[in-house]
Protein backbone atom coordinates (compact mmCIF):
# COMPACT_ATOMS: atom_id res chain seq x y z
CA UNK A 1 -92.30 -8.58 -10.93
CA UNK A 2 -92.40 -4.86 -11.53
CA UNK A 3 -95.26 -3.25 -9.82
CA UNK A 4 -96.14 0.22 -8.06
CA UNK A 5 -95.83 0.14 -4.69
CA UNK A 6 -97.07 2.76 -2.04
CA UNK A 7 -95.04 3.73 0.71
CA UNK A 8 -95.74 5.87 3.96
CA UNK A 9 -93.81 8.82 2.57
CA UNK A 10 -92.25 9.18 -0.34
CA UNK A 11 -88.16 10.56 0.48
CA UNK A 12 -88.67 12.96 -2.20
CA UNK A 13 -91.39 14.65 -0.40
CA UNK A 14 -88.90 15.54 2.64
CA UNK A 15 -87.97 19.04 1.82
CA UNK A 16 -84.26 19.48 1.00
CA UNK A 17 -82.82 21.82 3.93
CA UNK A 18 -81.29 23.69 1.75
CA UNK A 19 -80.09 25.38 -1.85
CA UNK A 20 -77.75 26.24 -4.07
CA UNK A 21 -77.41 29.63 -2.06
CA UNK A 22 -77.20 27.71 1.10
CA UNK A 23 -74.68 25.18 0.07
CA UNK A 24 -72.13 27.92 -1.22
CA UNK A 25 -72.20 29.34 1.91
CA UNK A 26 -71.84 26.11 4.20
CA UNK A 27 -68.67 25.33 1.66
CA UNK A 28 -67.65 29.04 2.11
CA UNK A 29 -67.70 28.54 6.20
CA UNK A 30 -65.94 25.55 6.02
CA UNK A 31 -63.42 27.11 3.95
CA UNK A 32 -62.79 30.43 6.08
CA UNK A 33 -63.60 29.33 9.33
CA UNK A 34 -62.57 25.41 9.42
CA UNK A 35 -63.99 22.20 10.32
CA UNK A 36 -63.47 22.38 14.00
CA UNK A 37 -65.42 25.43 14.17
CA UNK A 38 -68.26 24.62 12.06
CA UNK A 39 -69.01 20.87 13.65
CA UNK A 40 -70.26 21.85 16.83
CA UNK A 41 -72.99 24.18 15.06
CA UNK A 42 -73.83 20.94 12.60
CA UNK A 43 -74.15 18.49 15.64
CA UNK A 44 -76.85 20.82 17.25
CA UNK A 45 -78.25 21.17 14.02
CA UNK A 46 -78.42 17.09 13.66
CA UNK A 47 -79.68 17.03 17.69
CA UNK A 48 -82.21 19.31 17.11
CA UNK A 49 -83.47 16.51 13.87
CA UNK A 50 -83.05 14.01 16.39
CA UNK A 51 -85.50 15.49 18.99
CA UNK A 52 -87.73 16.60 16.43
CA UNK A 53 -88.01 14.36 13.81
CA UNK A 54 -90.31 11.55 15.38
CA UNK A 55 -90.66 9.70 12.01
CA UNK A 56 -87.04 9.40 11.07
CA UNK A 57 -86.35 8.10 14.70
CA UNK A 58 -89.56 5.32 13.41
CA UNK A 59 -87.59 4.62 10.78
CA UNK A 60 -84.02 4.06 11.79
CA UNK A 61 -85.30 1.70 14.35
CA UNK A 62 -86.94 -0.21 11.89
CA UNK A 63 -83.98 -0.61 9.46
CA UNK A 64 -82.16 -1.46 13.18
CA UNK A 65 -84.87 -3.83 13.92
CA UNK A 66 -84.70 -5.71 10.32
CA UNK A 67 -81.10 -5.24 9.99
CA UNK A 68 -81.23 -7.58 13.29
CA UNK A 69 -82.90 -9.92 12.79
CA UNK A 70 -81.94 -10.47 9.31
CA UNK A 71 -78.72 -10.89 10.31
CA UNK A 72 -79.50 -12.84 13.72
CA UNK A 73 -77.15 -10.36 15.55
CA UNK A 74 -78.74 -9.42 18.26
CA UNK A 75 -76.36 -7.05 19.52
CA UNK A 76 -77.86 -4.98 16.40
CA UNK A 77 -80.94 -4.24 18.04
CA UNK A 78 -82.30 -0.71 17.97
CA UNK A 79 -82.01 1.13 21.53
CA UNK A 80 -82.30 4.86 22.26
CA UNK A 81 -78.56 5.19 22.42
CA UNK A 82 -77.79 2.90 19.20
CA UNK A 83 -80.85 5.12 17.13
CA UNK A 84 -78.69 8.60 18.36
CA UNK A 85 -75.67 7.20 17.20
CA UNK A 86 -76.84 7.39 13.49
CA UNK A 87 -78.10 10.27 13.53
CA UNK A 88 -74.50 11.71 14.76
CA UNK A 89 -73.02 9.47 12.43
CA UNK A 90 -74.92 11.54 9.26
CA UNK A 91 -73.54 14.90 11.13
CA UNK A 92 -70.02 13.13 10.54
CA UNK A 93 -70.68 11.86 6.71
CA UNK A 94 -72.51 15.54 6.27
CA UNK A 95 -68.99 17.25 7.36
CA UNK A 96 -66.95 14.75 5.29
CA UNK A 97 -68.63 16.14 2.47
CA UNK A 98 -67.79 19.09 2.78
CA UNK A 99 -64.49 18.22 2.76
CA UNK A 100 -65.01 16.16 -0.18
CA UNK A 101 -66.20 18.98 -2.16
CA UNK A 102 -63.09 21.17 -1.20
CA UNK A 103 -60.65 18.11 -2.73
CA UNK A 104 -59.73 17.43 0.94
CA UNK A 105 -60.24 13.76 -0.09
CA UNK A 106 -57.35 12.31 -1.83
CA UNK A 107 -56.55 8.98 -3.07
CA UNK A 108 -53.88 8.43 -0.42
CA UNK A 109 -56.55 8.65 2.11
CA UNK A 110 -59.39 6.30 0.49
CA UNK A 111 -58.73 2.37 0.85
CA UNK A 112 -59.96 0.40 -2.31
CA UNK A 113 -61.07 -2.85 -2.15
CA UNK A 114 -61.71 -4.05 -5.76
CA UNK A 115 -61.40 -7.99 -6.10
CA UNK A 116 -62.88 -8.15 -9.74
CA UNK A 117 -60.54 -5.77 -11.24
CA UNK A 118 -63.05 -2.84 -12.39
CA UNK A 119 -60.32 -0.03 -11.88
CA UNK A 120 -58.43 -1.53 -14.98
CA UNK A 121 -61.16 -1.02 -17.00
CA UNK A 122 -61.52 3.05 -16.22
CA UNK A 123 -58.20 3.35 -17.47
CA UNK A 124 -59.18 1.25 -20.69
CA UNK A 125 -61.78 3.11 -21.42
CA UNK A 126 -59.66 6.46 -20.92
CA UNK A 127 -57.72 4.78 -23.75
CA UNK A 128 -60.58 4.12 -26.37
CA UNK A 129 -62.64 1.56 -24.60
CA UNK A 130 -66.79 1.84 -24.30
CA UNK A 131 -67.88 3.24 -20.85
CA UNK A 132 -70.01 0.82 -18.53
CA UNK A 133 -72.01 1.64 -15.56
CA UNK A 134 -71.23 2.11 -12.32
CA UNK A 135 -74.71 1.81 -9.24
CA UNK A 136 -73.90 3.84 -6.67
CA UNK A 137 -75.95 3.40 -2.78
CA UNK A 138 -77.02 6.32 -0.59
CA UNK A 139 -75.00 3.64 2.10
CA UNK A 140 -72.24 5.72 3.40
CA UNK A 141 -70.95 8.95 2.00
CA UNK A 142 -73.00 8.78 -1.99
CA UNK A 143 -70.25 12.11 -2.66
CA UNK A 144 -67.42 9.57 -3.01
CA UNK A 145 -68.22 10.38 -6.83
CA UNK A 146 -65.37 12.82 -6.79
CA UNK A 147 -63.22 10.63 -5.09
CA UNK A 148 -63.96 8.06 -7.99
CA UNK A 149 -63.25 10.69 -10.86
CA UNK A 150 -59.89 11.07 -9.35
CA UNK A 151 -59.43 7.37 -9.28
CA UNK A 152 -60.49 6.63 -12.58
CA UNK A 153 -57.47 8.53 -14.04
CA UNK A 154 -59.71 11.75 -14.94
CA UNK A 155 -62.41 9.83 -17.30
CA UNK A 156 -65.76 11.64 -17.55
CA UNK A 157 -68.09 10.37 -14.64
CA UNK A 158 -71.69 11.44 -15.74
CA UNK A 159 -73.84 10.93 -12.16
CA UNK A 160 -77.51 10.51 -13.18
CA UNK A 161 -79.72 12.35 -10.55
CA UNK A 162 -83.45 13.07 -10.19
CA UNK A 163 -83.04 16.94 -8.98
CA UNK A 164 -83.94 19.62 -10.83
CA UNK A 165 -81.29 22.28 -9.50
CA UNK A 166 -78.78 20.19 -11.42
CA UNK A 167 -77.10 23.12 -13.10
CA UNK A 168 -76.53 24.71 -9.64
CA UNK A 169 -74.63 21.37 -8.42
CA UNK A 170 -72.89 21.52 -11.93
CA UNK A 171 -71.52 25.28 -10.91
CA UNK A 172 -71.06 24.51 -7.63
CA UNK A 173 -68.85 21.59 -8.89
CA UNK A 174 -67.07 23.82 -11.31
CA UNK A 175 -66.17 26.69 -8.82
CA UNK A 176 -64.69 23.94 -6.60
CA UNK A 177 -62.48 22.84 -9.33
CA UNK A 178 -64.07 19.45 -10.56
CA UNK A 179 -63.79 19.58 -14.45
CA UNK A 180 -64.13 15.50 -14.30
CA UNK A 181 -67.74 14.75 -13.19
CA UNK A 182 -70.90 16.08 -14.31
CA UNK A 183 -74.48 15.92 -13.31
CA UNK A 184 -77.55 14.94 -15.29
CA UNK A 185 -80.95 15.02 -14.39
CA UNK A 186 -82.80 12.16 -15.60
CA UNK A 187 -86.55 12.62 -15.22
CA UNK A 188 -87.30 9.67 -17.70
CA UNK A 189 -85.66 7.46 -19.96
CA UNK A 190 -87.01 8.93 -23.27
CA UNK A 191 -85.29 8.70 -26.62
CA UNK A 192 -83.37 11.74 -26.36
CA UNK A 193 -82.15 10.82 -23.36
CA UNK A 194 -81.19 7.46 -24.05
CA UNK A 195 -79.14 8.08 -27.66
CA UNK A 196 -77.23 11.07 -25.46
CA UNK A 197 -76.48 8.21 -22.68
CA UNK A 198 -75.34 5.82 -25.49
CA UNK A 199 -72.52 8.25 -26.75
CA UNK A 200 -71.33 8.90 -23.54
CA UNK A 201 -70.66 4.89 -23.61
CA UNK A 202 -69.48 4.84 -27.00
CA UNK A 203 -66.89 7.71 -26.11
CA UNK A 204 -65.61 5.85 -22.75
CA UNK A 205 -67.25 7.80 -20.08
CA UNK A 206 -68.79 6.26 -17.40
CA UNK A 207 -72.59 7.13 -15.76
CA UNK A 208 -73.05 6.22 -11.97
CA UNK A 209 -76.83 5.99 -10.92
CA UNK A 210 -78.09 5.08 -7.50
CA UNK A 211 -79.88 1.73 -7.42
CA UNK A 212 -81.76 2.03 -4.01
CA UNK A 213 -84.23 5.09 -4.09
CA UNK A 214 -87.73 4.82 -6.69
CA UNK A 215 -88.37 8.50 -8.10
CA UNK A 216 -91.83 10.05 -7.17
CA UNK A 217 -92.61 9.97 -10.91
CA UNK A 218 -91.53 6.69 -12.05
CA UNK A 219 -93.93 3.91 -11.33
CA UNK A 220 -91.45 1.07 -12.43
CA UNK A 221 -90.56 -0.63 -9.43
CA UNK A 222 -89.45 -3.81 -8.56
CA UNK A 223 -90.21 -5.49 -5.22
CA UNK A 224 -87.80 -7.59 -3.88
CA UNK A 225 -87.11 -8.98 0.04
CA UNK A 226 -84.18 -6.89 1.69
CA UNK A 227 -83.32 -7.63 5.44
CA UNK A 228 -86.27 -10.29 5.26
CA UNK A 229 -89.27 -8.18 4.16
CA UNK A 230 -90.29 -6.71 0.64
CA UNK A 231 -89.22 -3.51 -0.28
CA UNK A 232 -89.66 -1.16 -3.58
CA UNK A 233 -86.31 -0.87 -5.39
CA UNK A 234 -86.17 1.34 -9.20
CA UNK A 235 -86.04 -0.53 -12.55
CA UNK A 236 -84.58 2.39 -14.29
CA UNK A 237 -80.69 1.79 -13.43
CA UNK A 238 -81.64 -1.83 -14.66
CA UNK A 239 -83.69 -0.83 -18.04
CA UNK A 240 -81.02 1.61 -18.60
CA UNK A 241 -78.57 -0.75 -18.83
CA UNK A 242 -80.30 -3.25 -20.75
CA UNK A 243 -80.56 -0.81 -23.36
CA UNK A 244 -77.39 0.77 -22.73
CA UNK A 245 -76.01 -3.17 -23.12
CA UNK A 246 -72.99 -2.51 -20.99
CA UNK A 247 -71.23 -3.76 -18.46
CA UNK A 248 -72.67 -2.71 -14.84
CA UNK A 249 -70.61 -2.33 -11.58
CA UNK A 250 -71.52 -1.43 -7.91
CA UNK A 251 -69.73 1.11 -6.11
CA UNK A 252 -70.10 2.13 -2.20
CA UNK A 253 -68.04 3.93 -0.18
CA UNK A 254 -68.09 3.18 3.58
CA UNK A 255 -66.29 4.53 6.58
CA UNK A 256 -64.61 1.86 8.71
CA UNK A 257 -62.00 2.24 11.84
CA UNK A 258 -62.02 5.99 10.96
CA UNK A 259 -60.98 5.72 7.31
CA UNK A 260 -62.82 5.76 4.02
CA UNK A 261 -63.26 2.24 1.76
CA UNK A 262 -64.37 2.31 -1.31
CA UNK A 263 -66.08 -0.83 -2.65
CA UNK A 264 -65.95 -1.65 -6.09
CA UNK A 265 -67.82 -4.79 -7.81
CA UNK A 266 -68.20 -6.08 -10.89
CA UNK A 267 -71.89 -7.04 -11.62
CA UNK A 268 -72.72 -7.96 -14.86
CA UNK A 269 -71.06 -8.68 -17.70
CA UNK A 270 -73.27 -7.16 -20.43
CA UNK A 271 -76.55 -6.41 -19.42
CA UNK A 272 -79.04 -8.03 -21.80
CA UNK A 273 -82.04 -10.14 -21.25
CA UNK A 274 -83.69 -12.65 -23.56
CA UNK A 275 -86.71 -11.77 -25.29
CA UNK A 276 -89.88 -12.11 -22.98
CA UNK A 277 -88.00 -12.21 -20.14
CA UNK A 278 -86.91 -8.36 -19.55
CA UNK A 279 -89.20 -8.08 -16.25
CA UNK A 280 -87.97 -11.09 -14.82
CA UNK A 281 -84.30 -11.14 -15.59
CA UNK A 282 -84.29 -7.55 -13.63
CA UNK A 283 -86.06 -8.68 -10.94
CA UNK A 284 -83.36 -11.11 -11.00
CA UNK A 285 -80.62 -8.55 -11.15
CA UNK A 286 -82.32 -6.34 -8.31
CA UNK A 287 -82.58 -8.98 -6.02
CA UNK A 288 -79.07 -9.73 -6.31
CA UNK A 289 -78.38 -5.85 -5.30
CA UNK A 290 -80.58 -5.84 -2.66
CA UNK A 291 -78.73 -8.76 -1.70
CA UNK A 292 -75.22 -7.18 -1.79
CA UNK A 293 -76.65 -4.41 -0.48
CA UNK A 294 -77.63 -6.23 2.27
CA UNK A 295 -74.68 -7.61 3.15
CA UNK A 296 -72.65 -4.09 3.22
CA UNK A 297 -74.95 -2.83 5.59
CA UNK A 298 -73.21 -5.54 8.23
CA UNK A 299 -70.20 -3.66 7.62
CA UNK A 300 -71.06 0.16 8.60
CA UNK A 301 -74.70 -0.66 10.30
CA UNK A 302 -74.88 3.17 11.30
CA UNK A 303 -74.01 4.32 7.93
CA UNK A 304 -77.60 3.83 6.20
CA UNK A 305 -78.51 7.67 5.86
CA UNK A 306 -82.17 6.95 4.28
CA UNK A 307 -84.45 8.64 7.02
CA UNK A 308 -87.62 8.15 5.37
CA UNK A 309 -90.25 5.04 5.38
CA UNK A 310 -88.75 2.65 3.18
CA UNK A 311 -90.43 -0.10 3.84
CA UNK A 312 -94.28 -0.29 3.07
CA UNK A 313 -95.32 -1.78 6.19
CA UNK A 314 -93.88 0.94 8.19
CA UNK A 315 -97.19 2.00 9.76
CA UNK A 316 -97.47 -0.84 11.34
CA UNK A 317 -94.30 -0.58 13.49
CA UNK A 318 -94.74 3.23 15.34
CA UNK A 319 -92.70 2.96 18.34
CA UNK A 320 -93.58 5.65 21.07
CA UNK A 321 -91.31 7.59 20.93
């Protein structure tokens, strides 16, 4: 059932640490001054979030906690030590970012694991096919988009984001060299938006939209269970590609034994739904993600970056620290 749902916090109310401004300059270090030099300065930064931040600490034991018991690992269970090592684990996906947008990343470097085949189907669409969909997690490094433009054999990748300093990410992107993927903010799905969306499909590029974070000004939500208790998960990736009818694929990107994978899916088929049964046939189709999600957060546990309260009854388990 789709249904507003109120959480502690909403993410979008944590302040971005940062701008356009800012990020030019943190690519600009990088570039001059290195890696090596710059990490020790970004794991302060990340201790000093650690120390501080007494909510996000709340939180990433409770996705520990679920993750768990969900699971029934219990070598999963949130400690002190376990909490710490996520947090360092973001100052490692924040650096490999940077390298990502400096084309450090190549294909050689990136392991793909694609059992249904959806790699094929870039390249057909490079040659004439229709574009299909591809939802994208904020599990593991979410920048692997440019990483997937360069896999896809250079065919448009149009990543659907709710910011509004799009055109700054857009020049950003372009100064870094990265003709083959574009940003578009999407505050709703209205009919402008929508027939622009459909001719990217029709002309064989592909949109990527992240299925695991509810906008602050969309009220269509779906609640599902995820690591045993209900959570709020959008509809719009789902509506949009009901309308869209095209095929939808899931795509995460995870860091295991030191090296990037990147996990490819096939989803659905066609997206479509029978008449009278749109809101349950996407619940449907959101459980499922939450499902798969689910499952990929057993293979990089300390690779869930979402900091904020994302489960409603979050209140209700304050630890003391």
């Amino acid at each position: 059932m789709s249904e507003p749902l109120v959480q502690e916090r909403h993410w979008s109310a944590h302040k971005e640490r940062g701008s356009f401004v800012l990020m030019w300059l943190t690519a600009f270090s990088v570039r001059v001054f290195g890696r090596r030099l710059l990490a020790p300065v970004l794991y302060l930064i990340v201790l000093y979030f650690f120390a501080s931040a007494r909510s996000a600490r709340r939180n990433i034991r409770q996705y520990q906690t679920y993750l768990a018991e969900w699971s029934n690992k219990p070598q999963l269970k949130p400690t002190l030590g376990s909490v710490f090592k996520q947090f360092i684990a973001f100052a490692d996906n924040l650096l490999d970012r940077l390298d990502v947008w400096r084309g450090r990343l190549r294909f050689e470097q990136v392991q793909l694991v694609d059992p249904s085949g959806v790699r094929p189907r870039l390249l057909h669409s490079r040659q004439g096919g229709r574009g299909e969909m591809l939802v994208v997690t904020h599990l593991g490094n979410p920048d692997v988009c440019r990483a997937m433009a360069e896999l896809s054999e250079q065919v448009p990748l149009n990543v659907l984001v709710h910011n509004r300093h799009v055109a700054q990410f857009n020049r950003l992107l372009g100064e870094a060299g990265d003709r083959s993927m574009r940003l578009i903010q999407v505050s709703e799905l209205d009919t402008a938006m929508m027939m622009d969306l459909s001719q990217r499909i029709e002309r064989g590029e592909w949109l990527a939209i992240a299925g695991d974070r509810v906008p602050l000004h969309d009220r269509r939500r779906v609640t599902v269970d995820f690591l045993g208790h209900a959570a709020a998960f959008p509809q719009g990736p789902w509506l949009m590609a009901g309308l869209l009818r095209c095929p939808v694929n899931l795509l995460c990107c995870l860091k295991v034994e030191g090296r990037y994978r990147i996990y490819l899916d096939a989803f659905l088929d066609k997206a479509q739904w029978e008449r009278g049964r749109r809101d349950a046939t996407i619940h449907e189709w959101v459980q499922r993600y939450a499902d798969h999600l689910a499952s990929q957060c057993l293979i990089a546990p300390q690779q869930w970056f979402n900091f904020y309260a994302y489960w409603p009854s979050q209140k209700e388990t304050a630890d003391a620290h």
